[in-house]
Every structure is written in structure tokens, then in C-alpha cells.
C-alpha atoms as a PDB file:
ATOM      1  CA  UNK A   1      -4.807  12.547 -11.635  1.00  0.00           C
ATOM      2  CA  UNK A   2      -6.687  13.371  -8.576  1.00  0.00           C
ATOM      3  CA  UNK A   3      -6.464  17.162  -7.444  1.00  0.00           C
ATOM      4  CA  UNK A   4      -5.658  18.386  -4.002  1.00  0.00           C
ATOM      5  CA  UNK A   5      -8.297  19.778  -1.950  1.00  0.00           C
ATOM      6  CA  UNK A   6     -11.023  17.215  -3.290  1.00  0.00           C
ATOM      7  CA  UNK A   7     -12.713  14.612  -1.010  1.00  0.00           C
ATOM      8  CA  UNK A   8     -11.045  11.046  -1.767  1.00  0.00           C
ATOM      9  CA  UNK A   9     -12.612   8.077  -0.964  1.00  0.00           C
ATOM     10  CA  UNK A  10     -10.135   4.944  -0.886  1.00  0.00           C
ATOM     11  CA  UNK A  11     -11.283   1.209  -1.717  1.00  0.00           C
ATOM     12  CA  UNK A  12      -8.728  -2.210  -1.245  1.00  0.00           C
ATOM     13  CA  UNK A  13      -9.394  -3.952  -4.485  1.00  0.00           C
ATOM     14  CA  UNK A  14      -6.876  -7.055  -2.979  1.00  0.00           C
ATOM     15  CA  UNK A  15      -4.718  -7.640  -0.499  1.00  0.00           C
ATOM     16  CA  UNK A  16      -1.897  -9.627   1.304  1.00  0.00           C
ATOM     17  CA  UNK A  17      -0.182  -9.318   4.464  1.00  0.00           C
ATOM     18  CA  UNK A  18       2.528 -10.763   6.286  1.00  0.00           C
ATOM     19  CA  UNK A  19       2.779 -10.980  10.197  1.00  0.00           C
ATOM     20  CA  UNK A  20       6.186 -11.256  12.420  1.00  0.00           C
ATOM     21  CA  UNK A  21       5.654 -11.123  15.790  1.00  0.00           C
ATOM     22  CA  UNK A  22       3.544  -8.212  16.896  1.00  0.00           C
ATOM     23  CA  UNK A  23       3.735  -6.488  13.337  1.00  0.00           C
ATOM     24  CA  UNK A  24       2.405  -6.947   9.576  1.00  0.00           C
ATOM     25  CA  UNK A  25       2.840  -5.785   6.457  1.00  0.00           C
ATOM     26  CA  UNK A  26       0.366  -5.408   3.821  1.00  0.00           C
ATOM     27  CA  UNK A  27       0.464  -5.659   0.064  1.00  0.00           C
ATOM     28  CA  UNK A  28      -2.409  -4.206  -1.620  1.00  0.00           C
ATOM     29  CA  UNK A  29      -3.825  -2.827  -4.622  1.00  0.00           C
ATOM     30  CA  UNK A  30      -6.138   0.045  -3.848  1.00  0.00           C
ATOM     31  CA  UNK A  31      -8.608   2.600  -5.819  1.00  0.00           C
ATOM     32  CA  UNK A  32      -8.702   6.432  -5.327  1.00  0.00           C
ATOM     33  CA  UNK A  33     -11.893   7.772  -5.869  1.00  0.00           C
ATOM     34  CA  UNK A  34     -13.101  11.454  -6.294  1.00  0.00           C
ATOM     35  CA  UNK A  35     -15.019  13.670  -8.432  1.00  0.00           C
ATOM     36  CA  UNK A  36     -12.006  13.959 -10.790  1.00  0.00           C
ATOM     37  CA  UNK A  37     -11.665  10.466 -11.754  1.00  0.00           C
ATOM     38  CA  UNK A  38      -9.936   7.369 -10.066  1.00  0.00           C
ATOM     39  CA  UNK A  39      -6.659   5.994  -9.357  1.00  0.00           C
ATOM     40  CA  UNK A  40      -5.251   2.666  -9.049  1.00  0.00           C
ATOM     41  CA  UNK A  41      -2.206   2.069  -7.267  1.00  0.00           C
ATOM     42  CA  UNK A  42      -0.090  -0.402  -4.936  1.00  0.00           C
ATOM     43  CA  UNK A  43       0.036   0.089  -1.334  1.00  0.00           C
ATOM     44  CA  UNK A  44       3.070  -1.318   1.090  1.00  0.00           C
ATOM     45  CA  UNK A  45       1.774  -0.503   4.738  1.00  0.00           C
ATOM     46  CA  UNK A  46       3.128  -1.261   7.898  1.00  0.00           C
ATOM     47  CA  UNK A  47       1.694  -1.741  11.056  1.00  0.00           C
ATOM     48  CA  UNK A  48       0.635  -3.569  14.419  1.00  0.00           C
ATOM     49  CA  UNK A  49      -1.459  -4.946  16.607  1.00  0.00           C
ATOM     50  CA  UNK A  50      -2.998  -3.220  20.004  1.00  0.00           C
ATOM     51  CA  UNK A  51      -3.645  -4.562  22.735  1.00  0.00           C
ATOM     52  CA  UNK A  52      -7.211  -5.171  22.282  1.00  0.00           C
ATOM     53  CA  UNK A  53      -6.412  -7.322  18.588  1.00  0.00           C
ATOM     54  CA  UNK A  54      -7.155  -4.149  16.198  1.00  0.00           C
ATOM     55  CA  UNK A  55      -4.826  -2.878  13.462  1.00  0.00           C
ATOM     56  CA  UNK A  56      -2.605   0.086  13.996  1.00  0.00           C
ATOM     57  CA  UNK A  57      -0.949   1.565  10.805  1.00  0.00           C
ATOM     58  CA  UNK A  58       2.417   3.234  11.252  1.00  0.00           C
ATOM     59  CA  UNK A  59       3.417   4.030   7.622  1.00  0.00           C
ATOM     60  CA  UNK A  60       2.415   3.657   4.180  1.00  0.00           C
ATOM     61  CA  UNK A  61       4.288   3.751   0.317  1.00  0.00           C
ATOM     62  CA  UNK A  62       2.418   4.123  -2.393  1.00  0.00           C
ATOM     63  CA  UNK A  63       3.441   2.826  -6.019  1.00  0.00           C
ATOM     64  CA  UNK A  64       2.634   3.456  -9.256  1.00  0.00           C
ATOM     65  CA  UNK A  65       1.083   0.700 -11.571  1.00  0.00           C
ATOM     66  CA  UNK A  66       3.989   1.086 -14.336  1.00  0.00           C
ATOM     67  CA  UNK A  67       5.607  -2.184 -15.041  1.00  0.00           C
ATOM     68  CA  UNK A  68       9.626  -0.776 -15.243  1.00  0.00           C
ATOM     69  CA  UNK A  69       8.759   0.903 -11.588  1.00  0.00           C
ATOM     70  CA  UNK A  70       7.226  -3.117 -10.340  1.00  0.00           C
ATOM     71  CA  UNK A  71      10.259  -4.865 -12.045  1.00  0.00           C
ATOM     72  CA  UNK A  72      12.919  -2.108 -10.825  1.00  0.00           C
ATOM     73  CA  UNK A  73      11.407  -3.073  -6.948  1.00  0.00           C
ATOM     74  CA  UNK A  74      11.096  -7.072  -7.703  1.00  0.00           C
ATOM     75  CA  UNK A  75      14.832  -6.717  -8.618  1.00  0.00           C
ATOM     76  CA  UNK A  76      16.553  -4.284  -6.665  1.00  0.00           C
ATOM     77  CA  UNK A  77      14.764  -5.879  -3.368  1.00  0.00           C
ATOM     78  CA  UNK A  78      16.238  -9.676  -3.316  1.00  0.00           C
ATOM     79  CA  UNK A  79      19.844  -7.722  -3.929  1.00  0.00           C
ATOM     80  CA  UNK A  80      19.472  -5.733  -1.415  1.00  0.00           C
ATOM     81  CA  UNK A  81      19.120  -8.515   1.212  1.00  0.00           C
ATOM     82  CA  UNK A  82      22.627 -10.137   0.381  1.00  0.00           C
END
């Protein structure tokens, strides 16, 4: 677990995005590093494009890498879209 107050440094291991139209979201897997250890986690982030072509970020979820929290989102998302 990573303390508040100490300098974090974040690294994208992997990622995946998606655009539609001037949008994306992103799918990654990202480190947390500090002087207290490391984290590895799963980032959902949405953002956009400017007008110059760079990435904007609006919002960003962060999930834990527990397998009944992954399965719980896999299938409770598809349902949700009926």
C-alpha cells in the first residue's frame, strides 16, 4: 500500500484504447511507484483530442487486480447494455 503524502511515480505497463469520434478510452494496466513499495492496478480513462492532435484526459477509474472484482465488471457490464 502506498502512503499519502509520498512522491508517486506512475508507469503504463500495457495499454488499449478505443476512439469514437473526437473521444477515447483507454484500458491499461499501470505501476505505482514510491519509496513504500509498488502497486499494480487497471486504469479506465477517458478523454479527447485538442485541437492541435494531443490527448486531453477528463476522468480516470482505477481497479484493483483481484479476479472476483475483474469478473464482477466483465459480467455486470454486457447486462447492463440490454
Amino acid at each position: 500500500m502506498i502512503s499519502s503524502g509520498t512522491m508517486v511515480e506512475f508507469e503504463t505497463i500495457d495499454s488499449e484504447e478505443i476512439t469514437f469520434g473526437n473521444e477515447f478510452i483507454e484500458v491499461a494496466r499501470k505501476r505505482a511507484i514510491s519509496e513504500d513499495g509498488e502497486n499494480i492496478f487497471l486504469s479506465l480513462t477517458r478523454g479527447y483530442f485538442a485541437d492541435d492532435g494531443s490527448r486531453r484526459y477528463k476522468s480516470n477509474f482505477s481497479i484493483p487486480r483481484d479476479s472476483d472484482v475483474i469478473e464482477f465488471i466483465t459480467d455486470t457490464l454486457p447486462e447492463m447494455n440490454e
